[in-house]
Protein backbone atom coordinates (compact mmCIF):
# COMPACT_ATOMS: atom_id res chain seq x y z
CA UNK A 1 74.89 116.68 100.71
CA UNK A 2 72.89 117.03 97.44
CA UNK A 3 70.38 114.24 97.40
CA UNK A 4 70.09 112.50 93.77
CA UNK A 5 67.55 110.08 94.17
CA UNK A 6 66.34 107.64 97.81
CA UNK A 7 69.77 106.86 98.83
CA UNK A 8 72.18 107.97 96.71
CA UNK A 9 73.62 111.52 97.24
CA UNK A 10 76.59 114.18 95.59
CA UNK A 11 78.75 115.59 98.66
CA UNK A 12 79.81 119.21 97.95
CA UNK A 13 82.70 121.08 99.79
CA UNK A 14 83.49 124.45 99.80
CA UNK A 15 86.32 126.26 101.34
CA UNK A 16 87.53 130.16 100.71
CA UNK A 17 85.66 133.10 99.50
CA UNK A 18 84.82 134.35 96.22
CA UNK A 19 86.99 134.42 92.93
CA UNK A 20 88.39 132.02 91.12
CA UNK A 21 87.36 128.54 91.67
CA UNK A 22 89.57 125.22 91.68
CA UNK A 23 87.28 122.37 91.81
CA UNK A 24 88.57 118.73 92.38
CA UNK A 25 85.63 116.19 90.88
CA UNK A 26 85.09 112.46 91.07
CA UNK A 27 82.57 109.90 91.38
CA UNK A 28 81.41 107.95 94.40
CA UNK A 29 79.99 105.10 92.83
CA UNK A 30 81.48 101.89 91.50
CA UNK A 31 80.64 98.83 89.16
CA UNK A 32 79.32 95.44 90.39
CA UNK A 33 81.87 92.87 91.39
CA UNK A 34 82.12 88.92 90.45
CA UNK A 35 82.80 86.21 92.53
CA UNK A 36 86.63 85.93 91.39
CA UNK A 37 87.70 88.35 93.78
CA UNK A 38 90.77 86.88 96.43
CA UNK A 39 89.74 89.45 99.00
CA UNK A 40 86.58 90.90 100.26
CA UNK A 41 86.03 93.22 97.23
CA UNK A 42 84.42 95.73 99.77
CA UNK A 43 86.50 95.85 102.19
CA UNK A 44 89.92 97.52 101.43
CA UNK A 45 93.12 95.43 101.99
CA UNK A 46 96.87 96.46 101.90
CA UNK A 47 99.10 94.02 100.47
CA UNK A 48 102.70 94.57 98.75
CA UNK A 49 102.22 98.42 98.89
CA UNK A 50 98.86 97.83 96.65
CA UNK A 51 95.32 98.88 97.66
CA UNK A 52 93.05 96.29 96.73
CA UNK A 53 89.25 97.10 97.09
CA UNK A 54 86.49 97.48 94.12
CA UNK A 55 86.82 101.39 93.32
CA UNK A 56 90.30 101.45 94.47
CA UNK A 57 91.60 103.21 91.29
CA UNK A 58 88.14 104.01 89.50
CA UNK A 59 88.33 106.36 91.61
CA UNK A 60 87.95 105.92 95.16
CA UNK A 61 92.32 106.29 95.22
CA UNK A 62 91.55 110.19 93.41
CA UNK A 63 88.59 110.70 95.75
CA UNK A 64 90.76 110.01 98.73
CA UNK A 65 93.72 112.20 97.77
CA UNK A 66 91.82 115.20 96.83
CA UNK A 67 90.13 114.96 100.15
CA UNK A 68 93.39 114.86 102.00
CA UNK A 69 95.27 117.82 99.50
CA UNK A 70 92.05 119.60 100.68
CA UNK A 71 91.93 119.22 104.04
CA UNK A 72 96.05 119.96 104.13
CA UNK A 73 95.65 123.11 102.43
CA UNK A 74 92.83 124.50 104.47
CA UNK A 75 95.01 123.17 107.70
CA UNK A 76 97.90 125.32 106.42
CA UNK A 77 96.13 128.19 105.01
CA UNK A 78 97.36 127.24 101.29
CA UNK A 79 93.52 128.92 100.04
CA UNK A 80 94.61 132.25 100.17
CA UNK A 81 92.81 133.95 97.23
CA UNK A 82 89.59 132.43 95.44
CA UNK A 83 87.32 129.16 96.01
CA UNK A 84 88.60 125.81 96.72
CA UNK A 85 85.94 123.03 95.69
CA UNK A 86 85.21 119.24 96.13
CA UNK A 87 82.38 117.62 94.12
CA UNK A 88 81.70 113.79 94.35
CA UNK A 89 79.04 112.70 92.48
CA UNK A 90 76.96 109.78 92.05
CA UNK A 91 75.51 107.89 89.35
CA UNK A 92 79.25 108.04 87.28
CA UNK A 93 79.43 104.45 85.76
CA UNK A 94 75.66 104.64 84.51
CA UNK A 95 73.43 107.57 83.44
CA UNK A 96 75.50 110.82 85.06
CA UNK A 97 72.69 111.56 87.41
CA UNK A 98 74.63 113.27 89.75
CA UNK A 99 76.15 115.40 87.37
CA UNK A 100 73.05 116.23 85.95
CA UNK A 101 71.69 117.17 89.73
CA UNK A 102 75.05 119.15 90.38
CA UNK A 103 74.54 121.53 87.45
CA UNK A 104 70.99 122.27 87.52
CA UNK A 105 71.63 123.26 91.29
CA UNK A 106 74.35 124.90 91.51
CA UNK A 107 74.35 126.25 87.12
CA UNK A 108 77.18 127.09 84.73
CA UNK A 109 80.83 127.49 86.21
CA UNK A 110 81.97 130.57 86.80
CA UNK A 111 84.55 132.17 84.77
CA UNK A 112 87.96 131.03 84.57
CA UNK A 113 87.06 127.75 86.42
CA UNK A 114 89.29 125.37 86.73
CA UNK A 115 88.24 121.31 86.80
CA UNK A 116 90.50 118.67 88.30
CA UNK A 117 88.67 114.63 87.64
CA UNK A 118 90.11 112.14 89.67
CA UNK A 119 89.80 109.08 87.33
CA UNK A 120 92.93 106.85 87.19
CA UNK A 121 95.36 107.86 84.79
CA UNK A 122 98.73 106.52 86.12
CA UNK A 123 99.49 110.79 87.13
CA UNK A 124 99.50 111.98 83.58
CA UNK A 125 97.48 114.75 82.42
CA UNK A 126 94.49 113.67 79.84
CA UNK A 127 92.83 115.98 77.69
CA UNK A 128 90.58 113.98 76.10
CA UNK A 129 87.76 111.44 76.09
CA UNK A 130 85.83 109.92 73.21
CA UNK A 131 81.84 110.15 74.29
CA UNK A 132 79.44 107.84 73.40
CA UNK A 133 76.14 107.15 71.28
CA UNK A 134 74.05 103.83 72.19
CA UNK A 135 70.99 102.32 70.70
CA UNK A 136 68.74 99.99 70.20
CA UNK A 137 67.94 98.45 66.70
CA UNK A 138 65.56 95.96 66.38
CA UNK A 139 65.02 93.63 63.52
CA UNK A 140 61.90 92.66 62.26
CA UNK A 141 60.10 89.83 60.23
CA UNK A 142 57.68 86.57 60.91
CA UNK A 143 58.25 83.59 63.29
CA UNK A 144 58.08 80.70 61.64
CA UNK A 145 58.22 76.65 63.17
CA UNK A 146 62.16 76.03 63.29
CA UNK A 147 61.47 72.84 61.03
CA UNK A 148 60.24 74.90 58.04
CA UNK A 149 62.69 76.03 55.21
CA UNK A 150 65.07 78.62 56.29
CA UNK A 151 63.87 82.09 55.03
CA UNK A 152 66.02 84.86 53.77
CA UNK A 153 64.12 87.28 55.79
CA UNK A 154 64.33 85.53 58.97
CA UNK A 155 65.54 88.02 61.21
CA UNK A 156 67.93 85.72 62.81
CA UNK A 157 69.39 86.19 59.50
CA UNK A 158 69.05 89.58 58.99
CA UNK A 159 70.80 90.57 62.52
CA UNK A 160 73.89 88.71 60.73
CA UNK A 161 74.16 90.74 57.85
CA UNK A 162 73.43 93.87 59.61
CA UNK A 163 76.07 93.33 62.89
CA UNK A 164 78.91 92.50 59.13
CA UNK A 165 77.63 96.15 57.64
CA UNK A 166 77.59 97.97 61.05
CA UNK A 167 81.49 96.73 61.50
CA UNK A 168 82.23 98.28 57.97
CA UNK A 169 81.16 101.61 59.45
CA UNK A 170 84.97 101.32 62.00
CA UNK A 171 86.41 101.06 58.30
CA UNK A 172 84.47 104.87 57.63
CA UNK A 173 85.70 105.78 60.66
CA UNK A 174 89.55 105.38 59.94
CA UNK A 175 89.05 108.91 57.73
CA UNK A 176 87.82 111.16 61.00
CA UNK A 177 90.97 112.32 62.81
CA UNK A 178 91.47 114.08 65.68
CA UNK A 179 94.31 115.58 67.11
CA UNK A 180 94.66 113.16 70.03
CA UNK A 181 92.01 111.12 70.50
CA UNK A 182 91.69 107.73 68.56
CA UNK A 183 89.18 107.24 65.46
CA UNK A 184 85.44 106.52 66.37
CA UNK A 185 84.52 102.94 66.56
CA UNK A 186 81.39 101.35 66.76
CA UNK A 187 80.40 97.57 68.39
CA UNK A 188 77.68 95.43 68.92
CA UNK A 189 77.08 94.95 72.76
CA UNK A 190 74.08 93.21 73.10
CA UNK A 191 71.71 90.19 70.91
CA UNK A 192 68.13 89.55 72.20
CA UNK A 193 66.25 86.84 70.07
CA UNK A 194 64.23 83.68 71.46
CA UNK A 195 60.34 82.28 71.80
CA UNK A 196 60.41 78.86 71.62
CA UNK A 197 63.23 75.98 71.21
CA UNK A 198 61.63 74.74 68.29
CA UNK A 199 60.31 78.71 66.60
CA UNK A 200 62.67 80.76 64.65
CA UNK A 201 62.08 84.17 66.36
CA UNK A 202 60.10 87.03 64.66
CA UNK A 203 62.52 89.64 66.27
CA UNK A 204 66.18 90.34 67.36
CA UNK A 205 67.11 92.97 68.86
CA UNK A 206 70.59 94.53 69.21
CA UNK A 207 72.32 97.71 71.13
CA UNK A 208 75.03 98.93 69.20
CA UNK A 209 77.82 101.00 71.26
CA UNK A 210 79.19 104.08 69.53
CA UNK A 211 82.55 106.02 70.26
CA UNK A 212 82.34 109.50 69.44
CA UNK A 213 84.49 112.48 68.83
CA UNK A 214 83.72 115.83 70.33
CA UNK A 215 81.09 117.67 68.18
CA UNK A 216 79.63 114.49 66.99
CA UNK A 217 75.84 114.17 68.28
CA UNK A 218 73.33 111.16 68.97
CA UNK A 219 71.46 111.97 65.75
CA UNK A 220 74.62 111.95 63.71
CA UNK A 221 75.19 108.30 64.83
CA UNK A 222 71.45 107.74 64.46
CA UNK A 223 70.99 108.55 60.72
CA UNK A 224 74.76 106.95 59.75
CA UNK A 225 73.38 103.68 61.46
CA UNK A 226 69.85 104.14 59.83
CA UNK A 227 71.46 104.73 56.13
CA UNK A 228 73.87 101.93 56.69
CA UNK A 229 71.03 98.95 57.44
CA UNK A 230 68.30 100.92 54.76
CA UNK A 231 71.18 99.43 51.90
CA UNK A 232 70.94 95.84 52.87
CA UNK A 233 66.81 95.93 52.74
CA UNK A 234 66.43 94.85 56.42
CA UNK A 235 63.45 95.64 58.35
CA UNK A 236 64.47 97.66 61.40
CA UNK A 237 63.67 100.09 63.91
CA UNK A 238 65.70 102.49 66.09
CA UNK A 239 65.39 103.77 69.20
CA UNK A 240 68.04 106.37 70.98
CA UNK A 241 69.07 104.28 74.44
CA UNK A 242 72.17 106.45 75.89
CA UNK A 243 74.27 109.42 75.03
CA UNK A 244 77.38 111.14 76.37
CA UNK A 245 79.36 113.67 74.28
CA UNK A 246 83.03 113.42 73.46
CA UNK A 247 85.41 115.98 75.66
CA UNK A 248 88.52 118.01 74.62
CA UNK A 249 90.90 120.67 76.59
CA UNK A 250 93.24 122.24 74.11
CA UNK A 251 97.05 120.88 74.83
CA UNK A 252 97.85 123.99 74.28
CA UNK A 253 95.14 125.37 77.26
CA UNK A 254 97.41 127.06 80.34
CA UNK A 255 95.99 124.53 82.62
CA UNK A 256 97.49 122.08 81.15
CA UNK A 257 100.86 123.29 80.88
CA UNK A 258 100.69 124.10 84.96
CA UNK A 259 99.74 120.74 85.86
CA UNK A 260 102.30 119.44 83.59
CA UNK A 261 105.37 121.44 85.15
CA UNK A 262 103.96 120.42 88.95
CA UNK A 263 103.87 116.32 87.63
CA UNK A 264 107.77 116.52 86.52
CA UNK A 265 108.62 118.68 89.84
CA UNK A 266 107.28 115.55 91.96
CA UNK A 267 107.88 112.57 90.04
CA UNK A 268 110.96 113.95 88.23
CA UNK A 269 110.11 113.07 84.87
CA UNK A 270 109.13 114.54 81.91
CA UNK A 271 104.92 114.98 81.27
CA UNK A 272 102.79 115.37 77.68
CA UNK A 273 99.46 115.32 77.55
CA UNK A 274 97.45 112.41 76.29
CA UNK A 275 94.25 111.40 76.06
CA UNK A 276 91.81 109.39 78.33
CA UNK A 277 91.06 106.03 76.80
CA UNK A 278 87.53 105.31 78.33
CA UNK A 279 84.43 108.19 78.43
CA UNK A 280 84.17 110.13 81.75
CA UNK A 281 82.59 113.21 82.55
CA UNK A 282 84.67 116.04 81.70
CA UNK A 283 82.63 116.67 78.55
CA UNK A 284 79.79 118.50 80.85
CA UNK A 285 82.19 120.66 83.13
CA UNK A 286 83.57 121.77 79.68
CA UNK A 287 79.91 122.17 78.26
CA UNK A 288 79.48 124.57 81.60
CA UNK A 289 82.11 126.57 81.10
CA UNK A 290 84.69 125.23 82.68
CA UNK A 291 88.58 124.27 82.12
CA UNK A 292 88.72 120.57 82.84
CA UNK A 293 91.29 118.08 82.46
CA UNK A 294 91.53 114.15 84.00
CA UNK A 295 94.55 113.47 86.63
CA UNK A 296 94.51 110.67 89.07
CA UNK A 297 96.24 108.04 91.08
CA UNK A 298 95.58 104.47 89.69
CA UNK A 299 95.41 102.46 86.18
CA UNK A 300 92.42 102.66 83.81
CA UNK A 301 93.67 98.93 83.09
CA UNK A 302 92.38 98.32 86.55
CA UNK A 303 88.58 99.52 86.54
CA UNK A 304 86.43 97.31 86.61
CA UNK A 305 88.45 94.21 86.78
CA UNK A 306 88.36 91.35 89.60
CA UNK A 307 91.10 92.01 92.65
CA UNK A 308 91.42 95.60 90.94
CA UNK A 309 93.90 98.00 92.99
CA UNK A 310 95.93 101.37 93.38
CA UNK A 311 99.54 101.48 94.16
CA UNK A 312 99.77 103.21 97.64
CA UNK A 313 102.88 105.33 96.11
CA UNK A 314 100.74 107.31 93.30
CA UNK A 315 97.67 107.48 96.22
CA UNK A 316 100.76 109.77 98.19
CA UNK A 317 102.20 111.20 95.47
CA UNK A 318 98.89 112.78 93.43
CA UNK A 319 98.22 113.86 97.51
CA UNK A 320 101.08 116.16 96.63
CA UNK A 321 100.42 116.83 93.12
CA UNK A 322 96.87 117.84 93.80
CA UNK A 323 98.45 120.14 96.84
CA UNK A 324 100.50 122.19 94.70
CA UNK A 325 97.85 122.73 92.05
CA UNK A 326 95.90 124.15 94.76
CA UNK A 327 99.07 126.62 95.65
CA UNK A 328 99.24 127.33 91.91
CA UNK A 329 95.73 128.58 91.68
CA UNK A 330 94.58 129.42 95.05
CA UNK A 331 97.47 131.00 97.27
C-alpha cells in the first residue's frame, strides 16, 4: 500500500522474480453519482447478466479481472520467467496523483516493460488517447449599474465574442492529423460572472478545455489561445489550470499485434487497433519507458453515466484474455 495523501492509497502487487515485467494498471477511484440512479449506486447489483454499480466499467470490471487473471496464474504457476505486476492507483478521474506517487517511488520502467490499463474498451485494443490542456481566461473591464447604456467593453460582452473566436480555433484544428486519433478540439466548460442583480459584472471568467495530440504541450495551447483573443482587442488574462499529455503506441508495436491474436483466439473475431476516445493515463507509463496499450471489460459509453454497468460476459472473458497475455509474456 503506497499512501497518496490521508486516506487515499495506490495498492502494488508483485509476483515472480526479476526480468521482464508485465504490469496490469487501473484506477481505484470513481466520479460522483446523481440522484437518478435505480439502484444503490454503491452497492453492486446483478441484474440480466449486467453489473450495475458506479465504477462498474470505469474500471472497477478491469480492476477485478486483472486481479483474478493474477491470482489464477500465480495459483497455476503461469509466472514462470520475469515479473508479474498489479498497480491500482488513485486520484485517476482528477489530477493523476497516484500516478504521480507511483513513479517517483518506484522511477522509470524497466526495459522492455510491458503496460496493460484496464479502462473499458468493449475488449479491443486502443493505442491511443488525445491528452488535454485546461485554463482559465478571465475577462476584464468596469462594472457598471445594469440600467446604464450597454458598453461595448462590458465583459459580459466580451466573453461572447471571445467563446465565437475560441470555437473557430476546432475549424484550425481540422488541418492537424494523426494517424488514429481524431483532430484536436477545444470547448468552453465553465462561465463565472455575477455581483449584483441590478450591476453588469466587471469580470467573467471562463475555463476552456483543450484536446491534444501527442507532442502538443500546455504552452502550445497557451500562446494559440492568447494570439486568438489578442485579435479581437479583449482584455484578458490566462492562467494554466490542468494538463495531461496526449498518448500513442505504434499499431505497428509487437505488443499490440500479441494482444490482438489472443482477443480473436477468445472471442473468435477479428481485432484492429483503435484508439481510446476519452484521456487516460497511458501517456505517463509511455513517458517512463514503458509499452502501454488500453484493454478492458466494459463501455466508455458507460462512465460516468447514472445506472452505469459492465456486462458480466466481457468481466469473464477479459479474465481470460488478461490470463493468456500473462502466458505470452511471463511463462
Amino acid at each position: 500500500m503506497q499512501e497518496v495523501e490521508e486516506g487515499r492509497a495506490n495498492l502494488v502487487a508483485e509476483y515472480g522474480e526479476e526480468g521482464t515485467e508485465l504490469i496490469f494498471n487501473g484506477h481505484l477511484d470513481v466520479v460522483p453519482v446523481t440522484d437518478n440512479w435505480a439502484t444503490d449506486p454503491f452497492t453492486m447489483v446483478e441484474k440480466n447478466e449486467k453489473i450495475y454499480a458506479r465504477g462498474s466499467a470505469d474500471m472497477k470490471g478491469g480492476v477485478a479481472a486483472m486481479c483474478v487473471a493474477a491470482i489464477t496464474a500465480a495459483e497455476q504457476g503461469l509466472v514462470r520467467k520475469g515479473r508479474l505486476k498489479l498497480v491500482f492507483v488513485a486520484d485517476e478521474e482528477c489530477s493523476n496523483l497516484g500516478t504521480h506517487a507511483y513513479f517517483s517511488q518506484y522511477g522509470r520502467c524497466k526495459e522492455n516493460t510491458k503496460v496493460i490499463i484496464g479502462e473499458p474498451t468493449n475488449l479491443k485494443v486502443n493505442v491511443a488517447h488525445r491528452g488535454v490542456s485546461r485554463d482559465y481566461i478571465t475577462i476584464l473591464g468596469s462594472s457598471r449599474h445594469a440600467g446604464l447604456p450597454w458598453r461595448k467593453d462590458d465583459p459580459v460582452s466580451c466573453a461572447a465574442s471571445a467563446i465565437q473566436v475560441l470555437d473557430g480555433l476546432n475549424e484550425y484544428f481540422q488541418a492537424v492529423k494523426h494517424e488514429i486519433l481524431p483532430v484536436p478540439s477545444i470547448s468552453v466548460t465553465m462561465l463565472e460572472a455575477y455581483e449584483k442583480d441590478n450591476i453588469a459584472p466587471g469580470k467573467v471568467k471562463m475555463l476552456t478545455d483543450c484536446r491534444i495530440l501527442p507532442g502538443m504541450t500546455q504552452q502550445e495551447i497557451e500562446n494559440l489561445i492568447r494570439k486568438t483573443l489578442e485579435k479581437t482587442g479583449i482584455h484578458f488574462e490566462i492562467a494554466p489550470h490542468f494538463y495531461m499529455p496526449g498518448g500513442a503506441l505504434s499499431i505497428h508495436n509487437e505488443m499490440v499485434h500479441t494482444c490482438n491474436k489472443i482477443i480473436e483466439t477468445v472471442l473468435q473475431q477479428e481485432a484492429e487497433p483503435v484508439a481510446f476516445p476519452a484521456s487516460c493515463e497511458q501517456c505517463f507509463w509511455i513517458e517512463n519507458g514503458a509499452d502501454a496499450l488500453i484493454l478492458g471489460p466494459g463501455d466508455i459509453k458507460q462512465a460516468h453515466t447514472d445506472n452505469e454497468y459492465v456486462e458480466k460476459q466481457q468481466l469473464l472473458q477479459a479474465v481470460e484474455i488478461y490470463r493468456q497475455i500473462i502466458t505470452s509474456y511471463l511463462q
